[in-house]
N, C-alpha and C. Protein backbone atom coordinates (compact mmCIF):
# COMPACT_ATOMS: atom_id res chain seq x y z
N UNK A 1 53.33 -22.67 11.60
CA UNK A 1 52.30 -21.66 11.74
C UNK A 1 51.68 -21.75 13.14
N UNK A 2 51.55 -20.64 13.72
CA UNK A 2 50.98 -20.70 15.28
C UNK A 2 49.51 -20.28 14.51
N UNK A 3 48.50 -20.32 15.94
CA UNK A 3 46.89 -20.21 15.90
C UNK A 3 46.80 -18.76 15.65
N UNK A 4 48.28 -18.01 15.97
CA UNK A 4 47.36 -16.58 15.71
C UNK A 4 47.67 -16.29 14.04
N UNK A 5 48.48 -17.01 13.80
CA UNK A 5 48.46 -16.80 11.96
C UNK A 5 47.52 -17.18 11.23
N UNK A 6 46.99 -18.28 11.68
CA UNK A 6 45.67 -19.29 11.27
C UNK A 6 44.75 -18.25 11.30
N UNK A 7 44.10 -17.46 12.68
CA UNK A 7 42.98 -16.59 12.94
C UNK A 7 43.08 -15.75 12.07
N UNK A 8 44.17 -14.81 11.42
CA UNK A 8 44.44 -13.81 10.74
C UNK A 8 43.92 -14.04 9.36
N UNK A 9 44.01 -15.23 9.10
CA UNK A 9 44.18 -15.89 7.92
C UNK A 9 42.85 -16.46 7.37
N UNK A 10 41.65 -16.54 8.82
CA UNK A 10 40.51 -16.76 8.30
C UNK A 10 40.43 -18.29 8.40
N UNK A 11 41.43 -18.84 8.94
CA UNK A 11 41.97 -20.80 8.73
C UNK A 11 41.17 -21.24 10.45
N UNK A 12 40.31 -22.11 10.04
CA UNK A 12 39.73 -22.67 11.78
C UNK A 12 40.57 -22.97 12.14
N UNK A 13 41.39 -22.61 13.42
CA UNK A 13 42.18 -23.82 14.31
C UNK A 13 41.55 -24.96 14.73
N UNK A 14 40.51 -25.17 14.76
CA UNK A 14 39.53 -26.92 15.04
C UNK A 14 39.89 -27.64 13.63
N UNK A 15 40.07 -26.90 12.15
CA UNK A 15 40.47 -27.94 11.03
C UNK A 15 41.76 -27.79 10.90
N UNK A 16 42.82 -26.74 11.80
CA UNK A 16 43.87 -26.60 11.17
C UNK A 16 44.99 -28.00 10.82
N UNK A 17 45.90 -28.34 10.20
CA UNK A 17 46.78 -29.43 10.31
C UNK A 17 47.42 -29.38 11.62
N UNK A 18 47.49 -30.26 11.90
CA UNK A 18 48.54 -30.76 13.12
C UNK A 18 49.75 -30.61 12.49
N UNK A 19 50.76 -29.83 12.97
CA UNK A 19 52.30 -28.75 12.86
C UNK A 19 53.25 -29.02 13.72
N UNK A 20 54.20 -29.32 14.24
CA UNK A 20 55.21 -29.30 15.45
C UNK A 20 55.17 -27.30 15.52
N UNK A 21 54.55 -26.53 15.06
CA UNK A 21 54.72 -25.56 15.52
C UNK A 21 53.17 -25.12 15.97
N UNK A 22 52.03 -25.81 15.63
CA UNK A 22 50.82 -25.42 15.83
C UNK A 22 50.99 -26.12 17.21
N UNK A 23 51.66 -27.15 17.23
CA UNK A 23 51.54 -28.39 19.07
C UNK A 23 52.54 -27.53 20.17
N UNK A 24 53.74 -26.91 20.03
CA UNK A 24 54.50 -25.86 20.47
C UNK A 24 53.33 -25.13 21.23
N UNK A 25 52.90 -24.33 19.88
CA UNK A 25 51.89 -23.13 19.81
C UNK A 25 51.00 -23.41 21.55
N UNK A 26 50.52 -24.19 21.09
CA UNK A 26 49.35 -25.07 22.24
C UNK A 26 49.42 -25.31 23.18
N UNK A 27 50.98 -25.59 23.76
CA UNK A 27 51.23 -26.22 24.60
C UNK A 27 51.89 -25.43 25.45
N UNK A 28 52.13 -24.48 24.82
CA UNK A 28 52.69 -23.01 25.69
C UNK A 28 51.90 -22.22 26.29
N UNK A 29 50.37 -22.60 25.60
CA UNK A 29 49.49 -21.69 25.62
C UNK A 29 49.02 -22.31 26.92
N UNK A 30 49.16 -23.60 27.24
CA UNK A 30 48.75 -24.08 28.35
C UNK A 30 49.50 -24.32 29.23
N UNK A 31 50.34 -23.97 29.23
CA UNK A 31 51.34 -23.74 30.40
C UNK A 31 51.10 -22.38 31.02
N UNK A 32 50.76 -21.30 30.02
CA UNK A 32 50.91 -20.09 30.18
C UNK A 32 49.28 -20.10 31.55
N UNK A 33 48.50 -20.65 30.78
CA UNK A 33 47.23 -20.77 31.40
C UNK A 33 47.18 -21.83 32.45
N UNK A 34 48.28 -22.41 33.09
CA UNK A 34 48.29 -23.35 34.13
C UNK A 34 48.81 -22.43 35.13
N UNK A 35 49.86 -21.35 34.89
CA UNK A 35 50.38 -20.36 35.87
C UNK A 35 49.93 -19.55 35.85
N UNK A 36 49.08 -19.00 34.98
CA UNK A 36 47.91 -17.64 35.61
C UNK A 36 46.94 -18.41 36.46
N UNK A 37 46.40 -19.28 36.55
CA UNK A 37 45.27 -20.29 37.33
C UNK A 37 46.09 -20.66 38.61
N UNK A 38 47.17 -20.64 38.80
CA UNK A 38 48.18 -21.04 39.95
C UNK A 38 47.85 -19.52 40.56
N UNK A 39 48.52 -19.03 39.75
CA UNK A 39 48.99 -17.30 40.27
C UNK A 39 47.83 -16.63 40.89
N UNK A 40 46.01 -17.08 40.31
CA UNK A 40 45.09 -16.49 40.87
C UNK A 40 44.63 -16.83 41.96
N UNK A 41 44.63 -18.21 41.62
CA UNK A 41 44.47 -19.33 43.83
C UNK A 41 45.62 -18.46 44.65
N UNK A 42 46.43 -18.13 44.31
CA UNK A 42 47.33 -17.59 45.40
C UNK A 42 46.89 -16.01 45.63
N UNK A 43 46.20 -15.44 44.73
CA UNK A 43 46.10 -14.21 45.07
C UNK A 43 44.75 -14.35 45.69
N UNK A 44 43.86 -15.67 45.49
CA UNK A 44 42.24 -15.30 46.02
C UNK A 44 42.84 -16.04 47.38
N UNK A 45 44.15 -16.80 48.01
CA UNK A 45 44.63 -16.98 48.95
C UNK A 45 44.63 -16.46 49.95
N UNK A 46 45.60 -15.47 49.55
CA UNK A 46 46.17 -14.32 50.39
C UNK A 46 45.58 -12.85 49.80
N UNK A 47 44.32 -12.58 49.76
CA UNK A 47 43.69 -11.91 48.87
C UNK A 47 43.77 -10.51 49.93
N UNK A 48 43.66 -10.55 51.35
CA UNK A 48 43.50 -9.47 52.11
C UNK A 48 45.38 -8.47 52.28
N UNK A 49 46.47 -10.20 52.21
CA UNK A 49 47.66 -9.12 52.37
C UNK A 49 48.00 -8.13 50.71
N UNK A 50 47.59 -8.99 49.52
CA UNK A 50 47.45 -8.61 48.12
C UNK A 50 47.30 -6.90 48.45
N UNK A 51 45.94 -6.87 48.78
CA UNK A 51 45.04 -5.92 48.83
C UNK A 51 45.58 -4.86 49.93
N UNK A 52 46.32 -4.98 50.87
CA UNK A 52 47.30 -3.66 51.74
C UNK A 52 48.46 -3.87 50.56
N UNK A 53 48.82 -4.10 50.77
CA UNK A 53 50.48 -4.56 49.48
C UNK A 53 49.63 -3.38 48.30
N UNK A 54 48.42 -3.39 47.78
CA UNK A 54 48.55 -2.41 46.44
C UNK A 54 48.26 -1.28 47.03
N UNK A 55 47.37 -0.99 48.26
CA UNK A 55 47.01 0.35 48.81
C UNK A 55 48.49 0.85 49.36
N UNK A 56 49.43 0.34 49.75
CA UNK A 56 50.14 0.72 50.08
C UNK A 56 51.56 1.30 48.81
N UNK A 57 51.50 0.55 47.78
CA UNK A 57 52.46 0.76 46.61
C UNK A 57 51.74 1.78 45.66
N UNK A 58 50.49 2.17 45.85
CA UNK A 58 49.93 2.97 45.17
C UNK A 58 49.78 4.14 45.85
N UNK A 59 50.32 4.17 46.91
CA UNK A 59 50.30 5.24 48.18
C UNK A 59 51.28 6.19 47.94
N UNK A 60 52.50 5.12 47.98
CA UNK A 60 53.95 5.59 48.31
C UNK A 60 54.92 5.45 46.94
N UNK A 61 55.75 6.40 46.49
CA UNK A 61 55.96 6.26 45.02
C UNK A 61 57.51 5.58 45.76
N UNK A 62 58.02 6.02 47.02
CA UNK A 62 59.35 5.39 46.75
C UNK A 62 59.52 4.16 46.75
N UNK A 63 58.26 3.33 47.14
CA UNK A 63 57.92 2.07 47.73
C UNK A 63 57.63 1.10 45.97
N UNK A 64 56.91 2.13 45.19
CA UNK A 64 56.46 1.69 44.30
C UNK A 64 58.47 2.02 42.80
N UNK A 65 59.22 2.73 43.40
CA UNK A 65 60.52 2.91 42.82
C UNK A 65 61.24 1.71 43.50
N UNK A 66 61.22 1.46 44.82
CA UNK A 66 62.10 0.40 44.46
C UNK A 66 61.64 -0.81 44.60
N UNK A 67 60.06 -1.28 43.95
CA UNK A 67 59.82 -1.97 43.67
C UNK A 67 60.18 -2.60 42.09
N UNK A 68 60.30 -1.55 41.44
CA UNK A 68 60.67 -1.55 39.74
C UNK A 68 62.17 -1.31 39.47
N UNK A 69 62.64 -1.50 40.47
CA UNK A 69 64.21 -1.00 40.46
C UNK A 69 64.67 -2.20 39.57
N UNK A 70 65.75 -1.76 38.75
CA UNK A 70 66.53 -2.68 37.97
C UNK A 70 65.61 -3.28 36.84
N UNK A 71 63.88 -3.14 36.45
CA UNK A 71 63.07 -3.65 36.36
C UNK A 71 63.75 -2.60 34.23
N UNK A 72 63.26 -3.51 33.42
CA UNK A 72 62.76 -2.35 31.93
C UNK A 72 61.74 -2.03 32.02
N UNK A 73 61.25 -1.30 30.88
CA UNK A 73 60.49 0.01 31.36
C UNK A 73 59.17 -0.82 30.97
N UNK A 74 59.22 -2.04 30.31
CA UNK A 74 58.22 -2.36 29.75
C UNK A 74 57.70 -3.29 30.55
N UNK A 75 58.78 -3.87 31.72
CA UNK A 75 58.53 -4.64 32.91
C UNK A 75 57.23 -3.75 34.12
N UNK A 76 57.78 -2.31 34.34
CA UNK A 76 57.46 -1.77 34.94
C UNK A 76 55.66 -1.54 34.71
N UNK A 77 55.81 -1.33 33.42
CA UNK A 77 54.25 -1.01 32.81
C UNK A 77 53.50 -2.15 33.09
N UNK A 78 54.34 -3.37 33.15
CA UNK A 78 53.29 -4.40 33.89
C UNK A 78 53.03 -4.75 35.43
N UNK A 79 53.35 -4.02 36.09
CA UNK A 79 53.80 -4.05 37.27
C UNK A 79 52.54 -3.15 38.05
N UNK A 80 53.38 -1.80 37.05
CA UNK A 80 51.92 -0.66 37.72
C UNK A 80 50.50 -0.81 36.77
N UNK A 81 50.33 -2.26 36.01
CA UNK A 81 49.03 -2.10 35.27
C UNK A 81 48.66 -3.50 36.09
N UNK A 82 49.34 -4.06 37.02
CA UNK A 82 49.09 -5.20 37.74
C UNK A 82 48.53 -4.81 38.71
N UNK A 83 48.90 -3.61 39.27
CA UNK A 83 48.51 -2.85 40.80
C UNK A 83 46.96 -2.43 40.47
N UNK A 84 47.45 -2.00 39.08
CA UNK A 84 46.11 -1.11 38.75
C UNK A 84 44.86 -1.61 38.75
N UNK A 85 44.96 -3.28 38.10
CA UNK A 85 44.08 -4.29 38.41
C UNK A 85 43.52 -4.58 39.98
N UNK A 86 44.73 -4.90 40.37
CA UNK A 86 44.11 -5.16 41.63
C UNK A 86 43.40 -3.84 42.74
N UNK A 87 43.74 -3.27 42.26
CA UNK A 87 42.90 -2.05 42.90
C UNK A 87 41.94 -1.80 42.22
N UNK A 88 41.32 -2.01 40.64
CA UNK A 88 39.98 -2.13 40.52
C UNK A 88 38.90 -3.47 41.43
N UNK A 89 39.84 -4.60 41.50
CA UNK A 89 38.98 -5.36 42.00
C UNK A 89 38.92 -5.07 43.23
N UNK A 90 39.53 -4.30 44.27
CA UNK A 90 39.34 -3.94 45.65
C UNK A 90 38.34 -3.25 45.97
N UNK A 91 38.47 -2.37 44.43
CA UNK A 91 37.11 -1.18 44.29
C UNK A 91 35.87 -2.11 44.44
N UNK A 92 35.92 -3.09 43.00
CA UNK A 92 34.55 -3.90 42.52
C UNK A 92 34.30 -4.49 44.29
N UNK A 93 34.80 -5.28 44.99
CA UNK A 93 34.44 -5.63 46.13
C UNK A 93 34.04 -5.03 47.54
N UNK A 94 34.37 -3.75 47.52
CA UNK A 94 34.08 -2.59 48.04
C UNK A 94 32.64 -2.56 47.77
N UNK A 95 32.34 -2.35 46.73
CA UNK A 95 30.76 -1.54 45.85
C UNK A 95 30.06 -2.35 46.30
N UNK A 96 28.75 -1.77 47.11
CA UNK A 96 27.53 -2.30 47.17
C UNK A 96 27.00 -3.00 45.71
N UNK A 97 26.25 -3.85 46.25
CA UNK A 97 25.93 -4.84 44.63
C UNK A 97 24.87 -4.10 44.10
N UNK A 98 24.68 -4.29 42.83
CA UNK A 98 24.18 -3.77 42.17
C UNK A 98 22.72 -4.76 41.48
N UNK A 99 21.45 -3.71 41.15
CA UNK A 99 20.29 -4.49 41.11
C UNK A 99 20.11 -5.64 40.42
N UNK A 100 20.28 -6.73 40.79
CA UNK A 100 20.22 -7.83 39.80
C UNK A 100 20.95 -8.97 39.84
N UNK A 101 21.93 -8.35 40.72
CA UNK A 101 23.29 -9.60 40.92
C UNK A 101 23.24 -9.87 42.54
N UNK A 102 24.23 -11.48 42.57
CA UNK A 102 24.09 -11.66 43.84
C UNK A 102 25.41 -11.44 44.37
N UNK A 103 25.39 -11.85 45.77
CA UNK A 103 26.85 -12.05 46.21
C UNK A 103 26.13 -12.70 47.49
């Protein structure tokens, strides 16, 4: 049983039994979350070439075709919902701050 069967199920994962498929479960989950935490230092890295790289693929569709080339379609949807992200946060950093918050 993984944690999302447990949640469904109403079962705490803090009491659940220890499983070779609940420790799987876990351990993927933290891998998964060791390379998004990798993947974001590199983008708050190189955060200014990121940021021409999406103005520019969101510009140009042939740029943004053979970027997805050879790609499935379901690859692609993450691709242009990746851009899409990062061009909200170009926006959010753009925007004068707002009453209450700092920067």
């Amino acid at each position: 049983m993984c944690w999302f069967y447990l949640y469904c199920h109403q079962e705490s994962p803090f009491t659940a039994k220890a499983t070779p498929e609940n420790e799987s479960a876990y351990e993927r989950l933290m891998d998964a979350r060791l390379k998004l935490e990798g993947l974001s230092a590199e983008i708050d890295a190189n955060k200014e070439s990121y940021m021409d790289f999406v103005e520019q693929a969101m510009e140009a569709p042939e740029l943004m075709a053979s970027l997805a080339a050879g790609l499935t379609k379901e690859e692609k949807h993450l691709v242009e919902l990746e851009l899409m992200i990062l061009e909200q946060v170009g926006d959010l950093d753009s925007a004068p701050p707002t009453r209450g918050t700092r920067k």
